[in-house]
Every structure is written in structure tokens, then in C-alpha cells.
N, C-alpha and C. Protein backbone atom coordinates (compact mmCIF):
# COMPACT_ATOMS: atom_id res chain seq x y z
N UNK A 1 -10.14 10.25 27.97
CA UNK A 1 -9.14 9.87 27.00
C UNK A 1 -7.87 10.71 27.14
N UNK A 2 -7.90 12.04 27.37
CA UNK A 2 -6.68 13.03 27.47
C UNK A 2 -6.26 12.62 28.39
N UNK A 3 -6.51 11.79 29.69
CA UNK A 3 -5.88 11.93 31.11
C UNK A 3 -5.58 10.32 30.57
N UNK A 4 -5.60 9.52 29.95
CA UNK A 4 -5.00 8.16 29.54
C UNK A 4 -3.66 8.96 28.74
N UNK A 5 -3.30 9.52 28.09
CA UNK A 5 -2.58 10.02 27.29
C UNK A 5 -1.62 10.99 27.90
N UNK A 6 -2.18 11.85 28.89
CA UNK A 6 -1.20 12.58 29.12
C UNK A 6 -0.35 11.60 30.77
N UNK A 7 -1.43 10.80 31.30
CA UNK A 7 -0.67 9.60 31.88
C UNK A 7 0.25 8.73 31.36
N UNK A 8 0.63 8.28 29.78
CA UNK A 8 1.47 7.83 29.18
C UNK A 8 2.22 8.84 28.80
N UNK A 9 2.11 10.08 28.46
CA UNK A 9 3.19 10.94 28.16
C UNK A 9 4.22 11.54 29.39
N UNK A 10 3.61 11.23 30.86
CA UNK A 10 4.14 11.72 31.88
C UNK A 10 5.31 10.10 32.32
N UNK A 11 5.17 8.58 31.65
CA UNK A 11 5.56 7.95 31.97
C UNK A 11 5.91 7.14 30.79
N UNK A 12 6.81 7.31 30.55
CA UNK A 12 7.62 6.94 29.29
C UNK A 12 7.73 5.31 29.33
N UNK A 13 7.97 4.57 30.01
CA UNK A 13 8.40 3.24 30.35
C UNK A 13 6.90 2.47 30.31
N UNK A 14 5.71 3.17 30.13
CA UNK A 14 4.68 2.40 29.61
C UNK A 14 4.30 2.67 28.04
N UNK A 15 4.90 4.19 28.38
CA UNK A 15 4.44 4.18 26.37
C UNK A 15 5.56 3.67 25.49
N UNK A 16 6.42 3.29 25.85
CA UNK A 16 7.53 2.41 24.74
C UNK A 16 6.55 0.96 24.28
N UNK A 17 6.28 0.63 25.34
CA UNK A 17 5.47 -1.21 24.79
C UNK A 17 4.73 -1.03 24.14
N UNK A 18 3.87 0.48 24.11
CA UNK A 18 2.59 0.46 23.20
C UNK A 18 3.08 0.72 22.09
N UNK A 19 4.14 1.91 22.28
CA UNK A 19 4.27 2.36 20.57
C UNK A 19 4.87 1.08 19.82
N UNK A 20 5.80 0.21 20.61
CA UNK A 20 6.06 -1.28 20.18
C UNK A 20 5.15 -1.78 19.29
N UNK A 21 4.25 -2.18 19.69
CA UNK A 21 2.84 -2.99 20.08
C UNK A 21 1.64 -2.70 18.43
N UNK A 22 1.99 -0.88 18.50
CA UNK A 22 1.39 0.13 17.59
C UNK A 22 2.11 -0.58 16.06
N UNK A 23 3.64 -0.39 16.23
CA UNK A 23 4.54 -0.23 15.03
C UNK A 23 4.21 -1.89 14.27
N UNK A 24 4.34 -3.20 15.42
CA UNK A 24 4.18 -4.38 14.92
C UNK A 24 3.12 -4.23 14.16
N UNK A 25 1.67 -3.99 14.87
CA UNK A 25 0.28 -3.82 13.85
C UNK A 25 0.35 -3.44 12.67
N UNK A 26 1.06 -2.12 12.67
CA UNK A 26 0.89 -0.97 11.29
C UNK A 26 2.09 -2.20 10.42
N UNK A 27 3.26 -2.65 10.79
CA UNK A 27 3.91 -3.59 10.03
C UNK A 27 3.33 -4.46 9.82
N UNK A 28 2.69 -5.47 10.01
CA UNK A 28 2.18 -6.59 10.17
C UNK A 28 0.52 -5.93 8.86
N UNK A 29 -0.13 -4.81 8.60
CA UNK A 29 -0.62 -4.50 8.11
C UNK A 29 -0.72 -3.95 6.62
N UNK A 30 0.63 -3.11 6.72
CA UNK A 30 1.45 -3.15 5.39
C UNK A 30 1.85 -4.16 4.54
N UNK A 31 2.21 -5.83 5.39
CA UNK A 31 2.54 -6.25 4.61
C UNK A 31 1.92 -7.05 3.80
N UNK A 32 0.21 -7.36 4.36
CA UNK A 32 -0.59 -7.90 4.42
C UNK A 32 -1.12 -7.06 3.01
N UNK A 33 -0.91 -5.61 2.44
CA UNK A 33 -1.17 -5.29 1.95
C UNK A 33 -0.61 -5.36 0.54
N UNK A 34 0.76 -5.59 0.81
CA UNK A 34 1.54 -5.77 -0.06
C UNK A 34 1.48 -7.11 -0.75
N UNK A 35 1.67 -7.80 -0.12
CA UNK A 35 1.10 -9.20 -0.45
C UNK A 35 -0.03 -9.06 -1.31
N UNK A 36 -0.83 -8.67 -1.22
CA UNK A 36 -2.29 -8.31 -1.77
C UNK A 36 -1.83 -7.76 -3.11
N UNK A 37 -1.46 -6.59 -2.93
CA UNK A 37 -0.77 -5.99 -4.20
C UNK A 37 0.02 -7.00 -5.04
N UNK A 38 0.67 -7.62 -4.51
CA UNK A 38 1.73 -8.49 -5.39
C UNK A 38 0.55 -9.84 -5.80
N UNK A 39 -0.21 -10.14 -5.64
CA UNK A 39 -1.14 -10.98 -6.25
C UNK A 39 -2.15 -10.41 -6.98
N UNK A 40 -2.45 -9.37 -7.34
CA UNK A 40 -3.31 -8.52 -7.78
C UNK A 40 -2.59 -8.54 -9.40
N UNK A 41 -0.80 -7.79 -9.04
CA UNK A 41 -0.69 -7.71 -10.20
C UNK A 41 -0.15 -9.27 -11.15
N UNK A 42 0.29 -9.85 -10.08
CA UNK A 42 0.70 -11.06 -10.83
C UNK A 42 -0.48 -11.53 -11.44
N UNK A 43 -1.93 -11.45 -10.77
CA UNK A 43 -3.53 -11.84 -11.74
C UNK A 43 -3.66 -11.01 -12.75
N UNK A 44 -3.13 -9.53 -12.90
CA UNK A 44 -3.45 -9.14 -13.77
C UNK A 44 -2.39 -9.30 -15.33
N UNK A 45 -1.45 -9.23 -14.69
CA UNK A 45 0.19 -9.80 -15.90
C UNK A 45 -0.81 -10.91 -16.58
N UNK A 46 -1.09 -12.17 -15.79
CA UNK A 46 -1.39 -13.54 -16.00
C UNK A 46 -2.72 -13.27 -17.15
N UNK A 47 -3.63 -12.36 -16.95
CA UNK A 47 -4.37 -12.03 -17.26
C UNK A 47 -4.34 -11.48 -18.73
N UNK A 48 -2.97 -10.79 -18.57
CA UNK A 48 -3.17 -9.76 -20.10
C UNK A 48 -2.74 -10.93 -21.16
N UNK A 49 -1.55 -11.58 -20.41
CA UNK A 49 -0.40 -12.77 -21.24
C UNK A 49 -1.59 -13.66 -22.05
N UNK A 50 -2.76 -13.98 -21.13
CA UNK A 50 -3.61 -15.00 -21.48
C UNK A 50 -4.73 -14.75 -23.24
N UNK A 51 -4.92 -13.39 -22.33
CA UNK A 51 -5.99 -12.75 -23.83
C UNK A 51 -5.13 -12.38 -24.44
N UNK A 52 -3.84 -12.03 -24.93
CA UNK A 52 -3.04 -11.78 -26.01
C UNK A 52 -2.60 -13.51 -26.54
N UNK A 53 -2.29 -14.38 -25.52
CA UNK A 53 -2.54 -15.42 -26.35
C UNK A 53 -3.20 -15.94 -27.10
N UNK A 54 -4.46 -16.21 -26.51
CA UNK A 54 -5.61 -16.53 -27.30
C UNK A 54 -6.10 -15.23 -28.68
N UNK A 55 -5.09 -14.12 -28.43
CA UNK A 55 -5.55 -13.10 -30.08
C UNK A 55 -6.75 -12.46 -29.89
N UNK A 56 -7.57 -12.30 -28.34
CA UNK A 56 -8.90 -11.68 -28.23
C UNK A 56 -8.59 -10.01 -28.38
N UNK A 57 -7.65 -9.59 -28.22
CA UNK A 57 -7.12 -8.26 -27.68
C UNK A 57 -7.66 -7.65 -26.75
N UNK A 58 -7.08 -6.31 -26.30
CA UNK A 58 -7.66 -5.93 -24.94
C UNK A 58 -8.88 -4.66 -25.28
């Protein structure tokens, strides 16, 4: 594994595509998360609005 690594650190013009490659994932992962988050709380808003309608309290 060190001699994969220090072979990309000795050659720059292969480790640009990966760290590319790296950054899309970790983006592409975040947002996937976020998304998540933003439906989580919109279920939970939807959620509180509902039992305060109906007068059950929380």
C-alpha cells in the first residue's frame, strides 16, 4: 500500500484524477446527506403542525 502511494506522490499527473474522482464521491455523498436531512426535518415540522392540530400535544 505505501509503495501505491508514494508512487502517486512521486507522480502528480496521476494523483490529480484521483483526488478528482475522491472530491466528486465525498460531494456526491454530502449531498445525499443533506437531502436526507432536509426530509427528516420537513417530516418532523409536518409532524409537530399535525399533533398540535388535532390538540393531542407533544
Amino acid at each position: 500500500m505505501t509503495a501505491v502511494i508514494e508512487y502517486l506522490l512521486a507522480n502528480p499527473l496521476f494523483l490529480i484524477p484521483i483526488l478528482l474522482l475522491v472530491a466528486m464521491m465525498v460531494w456526491a455523498i454530502l449531498k445525499k446527506l443533506l437531502k436526507m436531512a432536509a426530509v427528516v426535518v420537513i417530516a418532523g415540522v409536518l409532524y409537530v403542525l399535525l399533533v398540535e392540530y388535532f390538540g393531542t400535544g407533544l
